[in-house]
Protein backbone atom coordinates (compact mmCIF):
# COMPACT_ATOMS: atom_id res chain seq x y z
CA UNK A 1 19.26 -31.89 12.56
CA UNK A 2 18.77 -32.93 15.92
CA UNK A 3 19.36 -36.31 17.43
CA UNK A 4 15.95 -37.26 19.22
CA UNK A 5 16.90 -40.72 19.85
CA UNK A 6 18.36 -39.70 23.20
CA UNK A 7 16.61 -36.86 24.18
CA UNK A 8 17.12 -34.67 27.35
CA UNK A 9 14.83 -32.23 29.11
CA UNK A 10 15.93 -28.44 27.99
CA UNK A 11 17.51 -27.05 31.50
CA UNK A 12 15.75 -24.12 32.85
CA UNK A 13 17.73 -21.30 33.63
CA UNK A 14 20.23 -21.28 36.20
CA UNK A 15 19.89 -25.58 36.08
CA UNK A 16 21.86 -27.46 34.39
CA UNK A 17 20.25 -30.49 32.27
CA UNK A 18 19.30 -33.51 33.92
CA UNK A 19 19.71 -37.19 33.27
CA UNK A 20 19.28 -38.85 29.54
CA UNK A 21 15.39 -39.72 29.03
CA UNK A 22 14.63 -43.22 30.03
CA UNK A 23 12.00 -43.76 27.50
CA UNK A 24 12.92 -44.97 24.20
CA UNK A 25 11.13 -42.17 21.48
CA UNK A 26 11.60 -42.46 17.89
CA UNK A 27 12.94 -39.32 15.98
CA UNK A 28 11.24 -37.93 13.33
CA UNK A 29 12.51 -38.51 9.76
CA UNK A 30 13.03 -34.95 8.90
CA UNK A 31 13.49 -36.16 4.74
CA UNK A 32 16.38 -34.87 2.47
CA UNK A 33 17.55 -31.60 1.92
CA UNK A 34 16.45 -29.14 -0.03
CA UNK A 35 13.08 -26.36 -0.47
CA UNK A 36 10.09 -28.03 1.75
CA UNK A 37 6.56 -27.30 1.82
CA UNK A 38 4.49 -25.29 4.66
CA UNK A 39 2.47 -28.90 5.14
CA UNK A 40 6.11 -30.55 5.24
CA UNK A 41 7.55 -28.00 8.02
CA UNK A 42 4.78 -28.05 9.85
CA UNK A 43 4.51 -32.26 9.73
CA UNK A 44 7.85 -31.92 11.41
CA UNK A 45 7.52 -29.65 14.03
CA UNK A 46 4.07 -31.91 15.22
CA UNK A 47 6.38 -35.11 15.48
CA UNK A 48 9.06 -32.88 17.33
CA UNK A 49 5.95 -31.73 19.61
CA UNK A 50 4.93 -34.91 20.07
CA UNK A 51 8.06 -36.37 21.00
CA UNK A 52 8.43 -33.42 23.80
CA UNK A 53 4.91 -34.14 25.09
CA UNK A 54 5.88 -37.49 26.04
CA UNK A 55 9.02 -37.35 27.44
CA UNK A 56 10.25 -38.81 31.09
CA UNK A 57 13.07 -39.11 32.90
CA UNK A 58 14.09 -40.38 36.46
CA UNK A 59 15.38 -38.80 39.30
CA UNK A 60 16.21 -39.85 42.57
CA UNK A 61 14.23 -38.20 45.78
CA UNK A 62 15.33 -37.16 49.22
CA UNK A 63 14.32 -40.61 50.13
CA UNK A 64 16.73 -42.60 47.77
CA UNK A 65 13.57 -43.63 45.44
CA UNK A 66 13.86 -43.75 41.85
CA UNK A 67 10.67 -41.90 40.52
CA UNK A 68 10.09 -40.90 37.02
CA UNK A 69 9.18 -37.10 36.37
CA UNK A 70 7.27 -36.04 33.10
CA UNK A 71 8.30 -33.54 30.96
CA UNK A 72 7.54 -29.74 31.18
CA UNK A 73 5.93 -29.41 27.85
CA UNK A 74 4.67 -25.80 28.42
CA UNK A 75 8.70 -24.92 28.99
CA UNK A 76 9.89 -26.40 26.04
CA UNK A 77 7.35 -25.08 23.41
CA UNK A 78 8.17 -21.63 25.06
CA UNK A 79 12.10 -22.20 24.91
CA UNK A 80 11.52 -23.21 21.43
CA UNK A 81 9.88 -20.41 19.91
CA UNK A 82 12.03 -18.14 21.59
CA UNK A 83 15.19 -20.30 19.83
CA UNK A 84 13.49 -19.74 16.77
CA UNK A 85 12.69 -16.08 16.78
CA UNK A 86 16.23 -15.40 18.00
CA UNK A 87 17.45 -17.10 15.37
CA UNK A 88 15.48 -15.22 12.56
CA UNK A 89 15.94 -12.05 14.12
CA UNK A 90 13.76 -11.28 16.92
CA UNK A 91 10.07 -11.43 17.72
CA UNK A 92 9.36 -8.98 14.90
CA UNK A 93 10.55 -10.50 12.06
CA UNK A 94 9.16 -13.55 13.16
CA UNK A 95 5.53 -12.47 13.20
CA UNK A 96 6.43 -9.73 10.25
CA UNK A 97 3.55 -11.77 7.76
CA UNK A 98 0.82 -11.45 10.28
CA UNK A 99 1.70 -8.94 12.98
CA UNK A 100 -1.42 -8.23 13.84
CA UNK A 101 -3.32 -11.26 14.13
CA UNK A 102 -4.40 -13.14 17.13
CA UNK A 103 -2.15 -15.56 16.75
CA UNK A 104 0.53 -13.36 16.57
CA UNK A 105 -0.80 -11.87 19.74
CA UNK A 106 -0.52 -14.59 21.43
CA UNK A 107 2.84 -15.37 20.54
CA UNK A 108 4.11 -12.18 21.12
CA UNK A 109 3.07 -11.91 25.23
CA UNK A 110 3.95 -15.78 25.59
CA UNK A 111 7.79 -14.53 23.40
CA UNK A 112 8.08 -10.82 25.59
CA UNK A 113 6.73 -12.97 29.07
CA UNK A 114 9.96 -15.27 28.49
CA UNK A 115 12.41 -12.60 26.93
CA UNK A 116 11.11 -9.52 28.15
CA UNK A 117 9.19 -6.20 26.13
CA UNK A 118 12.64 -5.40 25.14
CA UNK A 119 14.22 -8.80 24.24
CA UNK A 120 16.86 -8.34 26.46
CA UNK A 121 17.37 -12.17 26.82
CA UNK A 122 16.28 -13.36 23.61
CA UNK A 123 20.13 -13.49 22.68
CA UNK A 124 20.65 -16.02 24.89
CA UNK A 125 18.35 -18.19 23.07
CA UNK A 126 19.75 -18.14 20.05
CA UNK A 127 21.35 -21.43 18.33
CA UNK A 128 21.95 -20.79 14.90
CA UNK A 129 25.47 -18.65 14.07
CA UNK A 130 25.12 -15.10 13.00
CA UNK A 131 26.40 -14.40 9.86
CA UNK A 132 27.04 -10.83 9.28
CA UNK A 133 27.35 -9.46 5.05
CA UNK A 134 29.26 -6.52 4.91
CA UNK A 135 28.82 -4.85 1.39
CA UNK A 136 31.27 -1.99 1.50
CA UNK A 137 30.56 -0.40 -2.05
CA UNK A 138 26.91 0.01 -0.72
CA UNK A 139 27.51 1.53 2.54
CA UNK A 140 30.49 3.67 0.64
CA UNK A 141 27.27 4.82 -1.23
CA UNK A 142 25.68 5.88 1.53
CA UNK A 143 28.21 7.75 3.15
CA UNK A 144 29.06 10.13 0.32
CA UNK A 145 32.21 8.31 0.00
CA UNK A 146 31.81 7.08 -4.09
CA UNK A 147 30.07 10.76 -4.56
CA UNK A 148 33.78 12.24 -3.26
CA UNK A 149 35.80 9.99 -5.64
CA UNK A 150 33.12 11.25 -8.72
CA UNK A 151 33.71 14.35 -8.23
CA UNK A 152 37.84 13.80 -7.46
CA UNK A 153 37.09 12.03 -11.45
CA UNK A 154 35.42 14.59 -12.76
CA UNK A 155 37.86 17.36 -11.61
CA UNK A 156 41.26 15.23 -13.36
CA UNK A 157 38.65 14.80 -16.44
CA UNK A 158 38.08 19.02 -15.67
CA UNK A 159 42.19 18.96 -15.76
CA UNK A 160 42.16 17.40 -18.71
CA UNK A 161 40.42 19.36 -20.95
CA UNK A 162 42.06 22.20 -19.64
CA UNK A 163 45.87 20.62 -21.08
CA UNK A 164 44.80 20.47 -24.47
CA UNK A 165 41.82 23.58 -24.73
CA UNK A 166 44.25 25.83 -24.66
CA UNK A 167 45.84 24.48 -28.07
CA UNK A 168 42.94 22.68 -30.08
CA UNK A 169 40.90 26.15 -30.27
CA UNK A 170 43.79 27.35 -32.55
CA UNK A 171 43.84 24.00 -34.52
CA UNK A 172 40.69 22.28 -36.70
CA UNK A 173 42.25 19.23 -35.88
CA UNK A 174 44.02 17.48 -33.10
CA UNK A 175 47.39 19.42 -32.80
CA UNK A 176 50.41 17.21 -31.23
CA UNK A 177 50.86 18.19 -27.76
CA UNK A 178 53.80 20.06 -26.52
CA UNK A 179 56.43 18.75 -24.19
CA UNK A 180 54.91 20.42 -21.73
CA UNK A 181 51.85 19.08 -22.15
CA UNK A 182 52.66 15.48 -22.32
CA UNK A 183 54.37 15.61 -19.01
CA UNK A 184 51.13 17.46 -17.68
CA UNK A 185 49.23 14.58 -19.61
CA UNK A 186 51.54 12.00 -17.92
CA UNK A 187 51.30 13.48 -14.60
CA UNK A 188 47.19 13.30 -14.76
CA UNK A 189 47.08 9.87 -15.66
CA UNK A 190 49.51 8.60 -13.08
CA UNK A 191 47.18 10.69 -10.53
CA UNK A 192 44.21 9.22 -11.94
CA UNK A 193 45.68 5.67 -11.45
CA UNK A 194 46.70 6.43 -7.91
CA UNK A 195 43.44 7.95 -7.35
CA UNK A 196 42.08 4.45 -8.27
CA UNK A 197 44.54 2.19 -6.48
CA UNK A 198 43.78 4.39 -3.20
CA UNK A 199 39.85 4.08 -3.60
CA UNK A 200 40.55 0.12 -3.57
CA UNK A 201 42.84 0.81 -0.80
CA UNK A 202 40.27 2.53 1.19
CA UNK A 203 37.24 -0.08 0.42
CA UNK A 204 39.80 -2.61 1.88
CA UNK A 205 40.52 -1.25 4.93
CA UNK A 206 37.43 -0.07 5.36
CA UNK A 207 35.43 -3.05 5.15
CA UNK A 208 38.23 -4.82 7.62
CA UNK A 209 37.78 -2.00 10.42
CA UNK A 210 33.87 -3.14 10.62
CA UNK A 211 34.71 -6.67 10.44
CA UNK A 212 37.06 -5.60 13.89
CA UNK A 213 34.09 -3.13 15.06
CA UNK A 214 31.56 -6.09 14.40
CA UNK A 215 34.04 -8.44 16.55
CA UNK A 216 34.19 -5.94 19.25
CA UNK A 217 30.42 -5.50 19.32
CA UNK A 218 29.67 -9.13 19.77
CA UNK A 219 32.31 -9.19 22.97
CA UNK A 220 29.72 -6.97 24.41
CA UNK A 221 26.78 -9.07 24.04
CA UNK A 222 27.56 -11.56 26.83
CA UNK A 223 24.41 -13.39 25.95
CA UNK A 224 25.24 -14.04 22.55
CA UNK A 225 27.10 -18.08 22.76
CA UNK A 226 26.87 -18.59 19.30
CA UNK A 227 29.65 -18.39 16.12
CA UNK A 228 29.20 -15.08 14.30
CA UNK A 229 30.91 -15.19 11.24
CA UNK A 230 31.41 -12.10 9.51
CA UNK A 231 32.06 -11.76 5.34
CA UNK A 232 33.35 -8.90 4.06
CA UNK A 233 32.51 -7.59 0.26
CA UNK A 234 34.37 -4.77 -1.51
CA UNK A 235 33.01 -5.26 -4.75
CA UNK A 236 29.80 -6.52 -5.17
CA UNK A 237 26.60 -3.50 -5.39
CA UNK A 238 22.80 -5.32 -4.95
CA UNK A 239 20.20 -3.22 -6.42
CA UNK A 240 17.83 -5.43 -3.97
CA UNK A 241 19.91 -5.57 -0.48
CA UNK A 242 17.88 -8.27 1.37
CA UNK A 243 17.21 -7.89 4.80
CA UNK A 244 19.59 -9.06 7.29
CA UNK A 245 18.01 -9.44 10.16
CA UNK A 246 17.42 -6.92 13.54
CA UNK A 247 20.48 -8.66 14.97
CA UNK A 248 22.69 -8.18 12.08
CA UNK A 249 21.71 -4.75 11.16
CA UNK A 250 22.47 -3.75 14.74
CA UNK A 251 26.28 -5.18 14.63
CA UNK A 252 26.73 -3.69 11.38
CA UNK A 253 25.17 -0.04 12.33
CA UNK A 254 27.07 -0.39 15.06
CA UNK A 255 30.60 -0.89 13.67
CA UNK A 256 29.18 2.19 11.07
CA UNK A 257 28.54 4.56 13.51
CA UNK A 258 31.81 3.61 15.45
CA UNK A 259 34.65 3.47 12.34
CA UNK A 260 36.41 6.85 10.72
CA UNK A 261 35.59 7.04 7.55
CA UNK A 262 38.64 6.64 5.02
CA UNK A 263 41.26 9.74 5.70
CA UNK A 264 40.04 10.61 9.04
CA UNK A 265 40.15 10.00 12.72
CA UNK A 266 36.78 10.64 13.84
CA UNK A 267 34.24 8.15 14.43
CA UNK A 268 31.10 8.79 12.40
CA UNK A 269 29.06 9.10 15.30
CA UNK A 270 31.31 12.15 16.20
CA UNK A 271 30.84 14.17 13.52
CA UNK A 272 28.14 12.40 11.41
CA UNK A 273 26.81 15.67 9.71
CA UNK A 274 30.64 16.21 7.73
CA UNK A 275 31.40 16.22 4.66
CA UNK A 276 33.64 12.86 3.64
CA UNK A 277 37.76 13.93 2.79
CA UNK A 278 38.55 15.04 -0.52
CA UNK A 279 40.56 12.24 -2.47
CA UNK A 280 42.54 14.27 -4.21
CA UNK A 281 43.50 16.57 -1.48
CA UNK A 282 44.69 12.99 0.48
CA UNK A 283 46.58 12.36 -2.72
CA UNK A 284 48.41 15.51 -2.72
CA UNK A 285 48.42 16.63 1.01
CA UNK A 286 48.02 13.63 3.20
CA UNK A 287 46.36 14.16 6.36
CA UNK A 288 48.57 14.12 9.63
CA UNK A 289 48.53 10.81 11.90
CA UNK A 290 47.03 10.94 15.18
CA UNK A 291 49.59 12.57 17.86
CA UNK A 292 50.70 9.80 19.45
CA UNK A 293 49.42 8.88 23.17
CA UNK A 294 46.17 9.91 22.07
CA UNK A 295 43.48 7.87 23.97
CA UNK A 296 40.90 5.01 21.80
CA UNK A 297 37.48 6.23 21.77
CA UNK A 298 35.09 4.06 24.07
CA UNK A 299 32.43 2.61 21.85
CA UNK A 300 28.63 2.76 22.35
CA UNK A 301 26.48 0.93 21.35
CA UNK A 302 23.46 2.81 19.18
């Protein structure tokens, strides 16, 4: 929570922040932690208000006289609710209950007068770290990449049945399998298990090439100052996926669009419209590394 005891006049842009207040304000008490209600919220950001309203500090003129300067109260509610819909998201999401009512209106052109109709400098507002969730069963999903290891499953399972039909149609019961067929049995299941170990394999490295293309897309938002802190899931599959945030889907469509899916070297955005790489074609023909010398891509942003 903020420390009001002290409080200082928000800089404008391209100043830097002035003296510490001379007038003594009280902070508010913002209670303990935990859910609050709308009337509680709201009680808080009054006293915060309040305490902007009415605060001075002194300066010293061209003539050497001490004078005391009031506080730009118009500035500061309009830096703070540009902090706070940079920190949810953007303007959208922060009007997303009511987006067409007056009030949101009016929020909107005083938000998109101080940001701009694109929200080009609503980054730099921003004070809360952005915390990117990167679920990589889900977007494995949605790549095709879980349908290709199905149907790499079903085709061993295909395999399978194919080792013993041959023999069981002679036989009303289960005959015992030739030496042959064990060592065909023995080589399915150890390509079943590698199939397995290199799915994992690929989830892993998967899921740390966005956390690197995430990285990389922050360095190119020179507005953003704040922590972004980025958590990588292999396992976990939400039926519900909550919504991130504009900020954080960007990063993360981002990194998408700019990372080679498992067993290739071609960003997505290159070739979205292909097929992923058979897993049991990897297995049993790798593919060949990049020549070496061969330039990195330059990544776009979407």
């Amino acid at each position: 929570m903020p420390n009001l005891e002290q409080p200082h006049r928000p800089a404008r842009r391209g100043e830097t922040p002035d003296d510490p207040l001379t007038e003594e304000v009280r902070s508010p008490d913002f209670g303990t932690a935990g859910p609050r209600s709308v009337e509680q919220v709201l009680a808080d950001a009054i006293a915060v208000l309040t305490v902007a309203a009415r605060l001075t500090w002194t300066r010293t003129d061209g003539d050497g006289q001490t004078v005391t300067v009031t506080s730009d109260w118009a500035e500061f509610v309009t830096l703070a609710l540009a902090g706070a819909a940079a920190n949810v998201g953007g303007i959208d999401d922060a009007l997303a209950d009511r987006p067409g009512s007056w009030e949101a209106d009016h929020v909107r052109n005083l938000l998109t007068s101080t940001v701009g109709e694109d929200e080009q400098q609503l980054l730099g507002h921003r004070t809360e770290p952005v915390v990117v969730d990167v679920f990589v069963d889900e977007i494995m999903a949605d790549l095709g990449m879980w349908k290709a290891y199905d149907d790499a499953q079903q085709e061993l399972t295909r395999r399978y049945a194919d080792c013993t039909s041959a023999t069981t149609a002679e036989f009303s019961e289960m005959p015992t399998p030739t030496v042959e067929q064990e060592q065909r049995l023995d080589e399915l299941a150890e390509l079943e298990e590698r199939l397995d170990n290199q799915r994992l394999r690929d989830w892993t490295e998967y899921g740390q090439a966005l956390k690197t293309q995430i990285e990389s897309a922050v360095s190119r938002r020179q507005l953003l100052r704040v922590p972004v802190v980025v958590h990588v899931d292999v396992k976990t599959f939400r039926v519900d996926a909550e919504h991130r945030g504009a900020l954080q889907d960007q990063l993360l469509q981002e990194a998408i669009m700019n990372t080679p899916l498992p067993g290739t070297t071609q960003r997505l955005r290159s070739s979205p419209d292909g097929p992923p790489p058979s897993p049991l074609l990897r297995l049993t023909a790798p593919a060949p590394a990049p020549a070496a010398g061969t330039p990195s891509p330059q990544y776009d942003q979407p």
